[in-house]
N, C-alpha and C. Protein backbone atom coordinates (compact mmCIF):
# COMPACT_ATOMS: atom_id res chain seq x y z
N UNK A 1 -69.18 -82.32 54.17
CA UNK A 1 -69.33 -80.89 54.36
C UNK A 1 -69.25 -80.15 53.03
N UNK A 2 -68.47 -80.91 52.30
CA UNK A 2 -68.32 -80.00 51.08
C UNK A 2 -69.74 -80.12 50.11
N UNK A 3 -70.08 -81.74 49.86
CA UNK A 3 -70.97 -81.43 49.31
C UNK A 3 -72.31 -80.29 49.85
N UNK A 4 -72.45 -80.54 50.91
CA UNK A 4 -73.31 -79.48 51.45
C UNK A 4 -72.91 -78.22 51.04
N UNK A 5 -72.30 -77.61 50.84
CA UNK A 5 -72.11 -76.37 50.51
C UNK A 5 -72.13 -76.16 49.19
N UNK A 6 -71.71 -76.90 48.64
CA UNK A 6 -72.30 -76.99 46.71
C UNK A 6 -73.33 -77.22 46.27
N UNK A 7 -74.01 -77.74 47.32
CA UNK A 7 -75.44 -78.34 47.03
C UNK A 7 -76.30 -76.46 47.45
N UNK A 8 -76.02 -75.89 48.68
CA UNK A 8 -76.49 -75.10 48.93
C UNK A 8 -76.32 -73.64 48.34
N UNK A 9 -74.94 -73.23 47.66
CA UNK A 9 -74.61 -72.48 47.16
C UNK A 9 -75.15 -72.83 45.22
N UNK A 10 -75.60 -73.77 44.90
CA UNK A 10 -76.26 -73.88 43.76
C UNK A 10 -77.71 -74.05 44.00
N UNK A 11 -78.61 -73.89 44.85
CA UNK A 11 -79.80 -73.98 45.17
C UNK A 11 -80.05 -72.57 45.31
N UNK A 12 -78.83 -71.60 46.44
CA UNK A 12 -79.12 -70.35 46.24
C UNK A 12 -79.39 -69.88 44.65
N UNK A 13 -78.34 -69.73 43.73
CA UNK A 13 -78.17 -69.44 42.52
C UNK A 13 -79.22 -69.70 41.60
N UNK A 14 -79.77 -71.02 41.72
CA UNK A 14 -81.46 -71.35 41.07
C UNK A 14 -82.19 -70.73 41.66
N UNK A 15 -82.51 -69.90 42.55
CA UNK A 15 -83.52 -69.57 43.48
C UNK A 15 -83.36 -67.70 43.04
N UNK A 16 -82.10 -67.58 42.92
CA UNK A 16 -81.81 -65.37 42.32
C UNK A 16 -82.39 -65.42 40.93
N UNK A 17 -81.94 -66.92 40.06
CA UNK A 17 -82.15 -66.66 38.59
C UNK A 17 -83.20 -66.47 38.51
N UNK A 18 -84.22 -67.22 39.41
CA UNK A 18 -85.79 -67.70 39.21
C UNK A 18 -86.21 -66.54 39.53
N UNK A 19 -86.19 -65.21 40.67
CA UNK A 19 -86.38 -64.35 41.03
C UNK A 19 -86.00 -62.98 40.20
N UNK A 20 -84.68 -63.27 39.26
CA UNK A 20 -84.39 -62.32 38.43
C UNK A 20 -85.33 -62.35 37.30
N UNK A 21 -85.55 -63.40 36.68
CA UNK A 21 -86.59 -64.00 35.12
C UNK A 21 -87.78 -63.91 35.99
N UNK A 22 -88.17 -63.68 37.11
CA UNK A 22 -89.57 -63.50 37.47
C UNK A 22 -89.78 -62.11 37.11
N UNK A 23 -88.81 -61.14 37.90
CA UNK A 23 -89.07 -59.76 37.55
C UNK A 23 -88.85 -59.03 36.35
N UNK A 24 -87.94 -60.04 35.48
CA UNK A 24 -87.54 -59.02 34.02
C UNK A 24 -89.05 -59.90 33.46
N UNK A 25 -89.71 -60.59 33.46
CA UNK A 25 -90.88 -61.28 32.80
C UNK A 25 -91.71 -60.33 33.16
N UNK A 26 -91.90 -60.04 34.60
CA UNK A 26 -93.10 -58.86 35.04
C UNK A 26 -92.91 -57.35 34.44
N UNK A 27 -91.67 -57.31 33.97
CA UNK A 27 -91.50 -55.95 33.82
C UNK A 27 -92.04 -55.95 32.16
N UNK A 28 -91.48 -56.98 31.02
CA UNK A 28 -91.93 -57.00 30.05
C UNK A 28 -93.24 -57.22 29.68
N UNK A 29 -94.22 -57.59 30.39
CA UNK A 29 -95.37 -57.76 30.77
C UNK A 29 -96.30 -56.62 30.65
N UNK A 30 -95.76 -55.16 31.08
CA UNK A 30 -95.76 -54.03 31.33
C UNK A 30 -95.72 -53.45 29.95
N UNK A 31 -95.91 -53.90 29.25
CA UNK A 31 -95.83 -52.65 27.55
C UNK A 31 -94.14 -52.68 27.17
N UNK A 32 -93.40 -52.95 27.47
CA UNK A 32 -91.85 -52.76 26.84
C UNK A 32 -91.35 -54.19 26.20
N UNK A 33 -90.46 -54.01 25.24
CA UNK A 33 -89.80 -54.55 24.54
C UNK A 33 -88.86 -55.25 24.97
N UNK A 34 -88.15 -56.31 24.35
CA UNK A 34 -87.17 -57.26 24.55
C UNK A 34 -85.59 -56.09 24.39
N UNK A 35 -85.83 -55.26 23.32
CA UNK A 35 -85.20 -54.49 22.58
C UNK A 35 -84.94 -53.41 22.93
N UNK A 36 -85.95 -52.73 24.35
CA UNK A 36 -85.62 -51.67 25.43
C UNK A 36 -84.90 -51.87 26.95
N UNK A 37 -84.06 -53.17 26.79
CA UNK A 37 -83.03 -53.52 28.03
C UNK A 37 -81.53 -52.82 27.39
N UNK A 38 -81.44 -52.18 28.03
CA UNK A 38 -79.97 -51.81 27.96
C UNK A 38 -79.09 -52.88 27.62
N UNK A 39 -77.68 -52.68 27.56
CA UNK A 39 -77.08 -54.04 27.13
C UNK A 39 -76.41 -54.86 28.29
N UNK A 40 -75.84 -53.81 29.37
CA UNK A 40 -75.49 -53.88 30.79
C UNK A 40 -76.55 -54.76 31.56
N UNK A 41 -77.75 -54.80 31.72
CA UNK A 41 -78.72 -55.58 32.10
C UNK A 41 -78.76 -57.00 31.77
N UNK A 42 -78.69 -57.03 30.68
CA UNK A 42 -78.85 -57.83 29.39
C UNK A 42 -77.93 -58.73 30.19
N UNK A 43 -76.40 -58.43 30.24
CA UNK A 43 -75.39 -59.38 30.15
C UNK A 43 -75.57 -60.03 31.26
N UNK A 44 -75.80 -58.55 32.03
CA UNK A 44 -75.86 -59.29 33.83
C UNK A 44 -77.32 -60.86 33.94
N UNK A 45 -78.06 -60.26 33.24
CA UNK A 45 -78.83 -61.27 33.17
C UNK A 45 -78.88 -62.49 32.51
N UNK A 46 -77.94 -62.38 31.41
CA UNK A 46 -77.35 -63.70 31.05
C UNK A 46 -76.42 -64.43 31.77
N UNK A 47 -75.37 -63.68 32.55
CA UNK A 47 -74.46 -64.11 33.85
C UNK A 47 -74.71 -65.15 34.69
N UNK A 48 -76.27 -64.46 35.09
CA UNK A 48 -77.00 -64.98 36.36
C UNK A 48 -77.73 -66.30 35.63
N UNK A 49 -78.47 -66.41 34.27
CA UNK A 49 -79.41 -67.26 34.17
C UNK A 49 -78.36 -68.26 33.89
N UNK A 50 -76.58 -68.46 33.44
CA UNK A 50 -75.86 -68.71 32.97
C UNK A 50 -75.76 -69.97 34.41
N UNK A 51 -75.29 -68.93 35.43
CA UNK A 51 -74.85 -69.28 36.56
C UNK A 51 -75.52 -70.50 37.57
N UNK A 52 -77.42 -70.33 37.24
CA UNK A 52 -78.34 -71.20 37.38
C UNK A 52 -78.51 -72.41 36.71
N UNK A 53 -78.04 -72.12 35.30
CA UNK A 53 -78.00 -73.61 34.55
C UNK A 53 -76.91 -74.12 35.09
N UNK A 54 -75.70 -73.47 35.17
CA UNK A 54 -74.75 -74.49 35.93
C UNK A 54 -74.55 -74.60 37.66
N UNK A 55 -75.65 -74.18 37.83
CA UNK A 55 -76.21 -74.01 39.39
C UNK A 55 -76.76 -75.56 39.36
N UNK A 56 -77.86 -75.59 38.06
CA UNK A 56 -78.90 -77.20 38.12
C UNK A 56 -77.50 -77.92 37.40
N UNK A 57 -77.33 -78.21 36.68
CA UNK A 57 -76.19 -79.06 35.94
C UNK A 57 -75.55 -79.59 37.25
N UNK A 58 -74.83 -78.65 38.89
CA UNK A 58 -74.00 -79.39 39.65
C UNK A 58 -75.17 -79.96 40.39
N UNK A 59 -75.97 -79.89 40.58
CA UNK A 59 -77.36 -80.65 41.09
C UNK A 59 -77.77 -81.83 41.37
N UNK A 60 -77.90 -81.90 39.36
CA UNK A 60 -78.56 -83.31 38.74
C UNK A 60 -77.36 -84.08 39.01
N UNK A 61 -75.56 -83.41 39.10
CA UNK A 61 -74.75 -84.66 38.85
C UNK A 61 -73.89 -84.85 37.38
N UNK A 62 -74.42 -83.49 36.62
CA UNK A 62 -73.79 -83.88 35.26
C UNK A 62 -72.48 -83.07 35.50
N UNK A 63 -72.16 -82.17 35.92
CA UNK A 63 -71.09 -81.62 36.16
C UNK A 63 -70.40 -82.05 37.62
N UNK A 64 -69.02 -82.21 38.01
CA UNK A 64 -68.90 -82.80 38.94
C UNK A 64 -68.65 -81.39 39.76
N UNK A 65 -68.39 -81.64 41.08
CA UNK A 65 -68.25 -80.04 41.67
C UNK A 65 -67.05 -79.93 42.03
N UNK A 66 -66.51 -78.33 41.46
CA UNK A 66 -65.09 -78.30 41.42
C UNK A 66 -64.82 -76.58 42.70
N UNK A 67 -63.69 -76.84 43.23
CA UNK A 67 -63.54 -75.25 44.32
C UNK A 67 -63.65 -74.10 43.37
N UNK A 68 -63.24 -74.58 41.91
CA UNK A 68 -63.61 -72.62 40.89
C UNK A 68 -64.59 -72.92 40.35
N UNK A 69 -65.20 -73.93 40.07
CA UNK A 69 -66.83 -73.38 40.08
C UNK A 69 -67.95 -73.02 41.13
N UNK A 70 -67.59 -73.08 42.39
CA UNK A 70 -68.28 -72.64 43.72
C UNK A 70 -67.93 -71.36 43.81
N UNK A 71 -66.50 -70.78 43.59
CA UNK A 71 -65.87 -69.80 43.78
C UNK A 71 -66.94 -68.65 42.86
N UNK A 72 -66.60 -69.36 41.54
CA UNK A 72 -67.47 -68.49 40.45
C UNK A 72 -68.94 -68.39 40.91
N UNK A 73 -69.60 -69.34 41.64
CA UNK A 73 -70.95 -69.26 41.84
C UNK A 73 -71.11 -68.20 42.91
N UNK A 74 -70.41 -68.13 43.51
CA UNK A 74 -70.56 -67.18 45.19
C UNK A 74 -70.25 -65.80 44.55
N UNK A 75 -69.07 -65.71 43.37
CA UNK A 75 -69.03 -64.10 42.79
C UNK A 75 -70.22 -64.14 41.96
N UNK A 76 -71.33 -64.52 41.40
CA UNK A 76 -72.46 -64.55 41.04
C UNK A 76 -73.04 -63.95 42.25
N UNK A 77 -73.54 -64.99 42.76
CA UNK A 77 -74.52 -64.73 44.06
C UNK A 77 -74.70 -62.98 44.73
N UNK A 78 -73.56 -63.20 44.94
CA UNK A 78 -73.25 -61.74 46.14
C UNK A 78 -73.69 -60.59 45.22
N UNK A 79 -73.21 -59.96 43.87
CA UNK A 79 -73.96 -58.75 43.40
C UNK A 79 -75.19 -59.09 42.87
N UNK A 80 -75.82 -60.38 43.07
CA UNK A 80 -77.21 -60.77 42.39
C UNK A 80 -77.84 -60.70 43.29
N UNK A 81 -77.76 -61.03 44.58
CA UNK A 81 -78.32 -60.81 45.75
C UNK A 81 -78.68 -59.37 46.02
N UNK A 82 -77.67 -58.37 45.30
CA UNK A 82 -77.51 -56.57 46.25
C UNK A 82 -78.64 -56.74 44.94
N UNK A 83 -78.24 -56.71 43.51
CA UNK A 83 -79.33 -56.40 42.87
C UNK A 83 -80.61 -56.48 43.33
N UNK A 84 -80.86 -57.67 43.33
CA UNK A 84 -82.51 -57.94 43.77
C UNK A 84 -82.79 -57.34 45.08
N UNK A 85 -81.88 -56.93 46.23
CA UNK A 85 -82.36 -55.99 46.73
C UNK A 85 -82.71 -54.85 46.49
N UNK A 86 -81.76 -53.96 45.47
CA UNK A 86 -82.43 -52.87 44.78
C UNK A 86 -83.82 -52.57 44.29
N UNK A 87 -83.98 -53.95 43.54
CA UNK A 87 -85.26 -54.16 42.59
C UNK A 87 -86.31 -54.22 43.59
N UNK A 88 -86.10 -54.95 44.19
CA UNK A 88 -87.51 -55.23 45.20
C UNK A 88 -87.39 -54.17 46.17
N UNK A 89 -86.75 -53.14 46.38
CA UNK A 89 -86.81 -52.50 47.82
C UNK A 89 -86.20 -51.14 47.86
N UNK A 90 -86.00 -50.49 46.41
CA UNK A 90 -86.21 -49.51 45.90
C UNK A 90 -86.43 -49.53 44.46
N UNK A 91 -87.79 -48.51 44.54
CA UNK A 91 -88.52 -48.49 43.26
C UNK A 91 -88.25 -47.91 42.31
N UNK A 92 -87.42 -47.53 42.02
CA UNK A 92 -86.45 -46.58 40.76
C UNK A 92 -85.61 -47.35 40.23
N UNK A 93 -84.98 -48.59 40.97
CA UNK A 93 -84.05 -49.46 39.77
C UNK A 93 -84.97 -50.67 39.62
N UNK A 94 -85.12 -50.98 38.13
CA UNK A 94 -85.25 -52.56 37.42
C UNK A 94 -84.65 -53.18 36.79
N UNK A 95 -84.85 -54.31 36.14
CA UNK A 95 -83.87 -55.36 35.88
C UNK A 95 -83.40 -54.19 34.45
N UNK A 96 -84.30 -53.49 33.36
CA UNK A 96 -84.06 -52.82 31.99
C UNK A 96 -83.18 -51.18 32.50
């Protein structure tokens, strides 16, 4: 049971990052700069892409899976999740 839930709670987390770097890629795409993200964005988005590498790392097997790194992955998840609802489903906030 447990592995199932580490397995699934790091599949979520690869799946927000991929969705977050989809939309900050589309947005830079758009005429703006690397250098016009706020810094608040910025971090959050290093957080998340942070959270995905060690999302794949418990995956492949190189990291073993521990209850505070699930813990840490699920406080990822949950405001990455409200984000990308923002982004996708009101048009006034983006990832910059």
């Amino acid at each position: 049971m447990r592995d199932v839930v580490y397995k699934v709670t790091s599949c979520l987390s690869i799946i927000l990052t991929l969705f977050l770097m989809y939309d900050l890629i589309r947005e830079l795409r758009e005429d703006m700069s690397i250098f016009d993200i706020d810094f608040l964005p910025f971090l959050t988005t290093l957080i998340v892409v942070a959270n995905g590498v060690l999302a794949f790392l418990l995956l492949i097997g190189k990291i073993k899976p521990q209850k505070h790194l699930l813990i840490l992955q699920i406080l990822v998840i949950i405001p990455t999740c409200l984000l990308l609802y923002q982004i996708f489903f009101n048009s006034t906030v983006s990832c910059t």
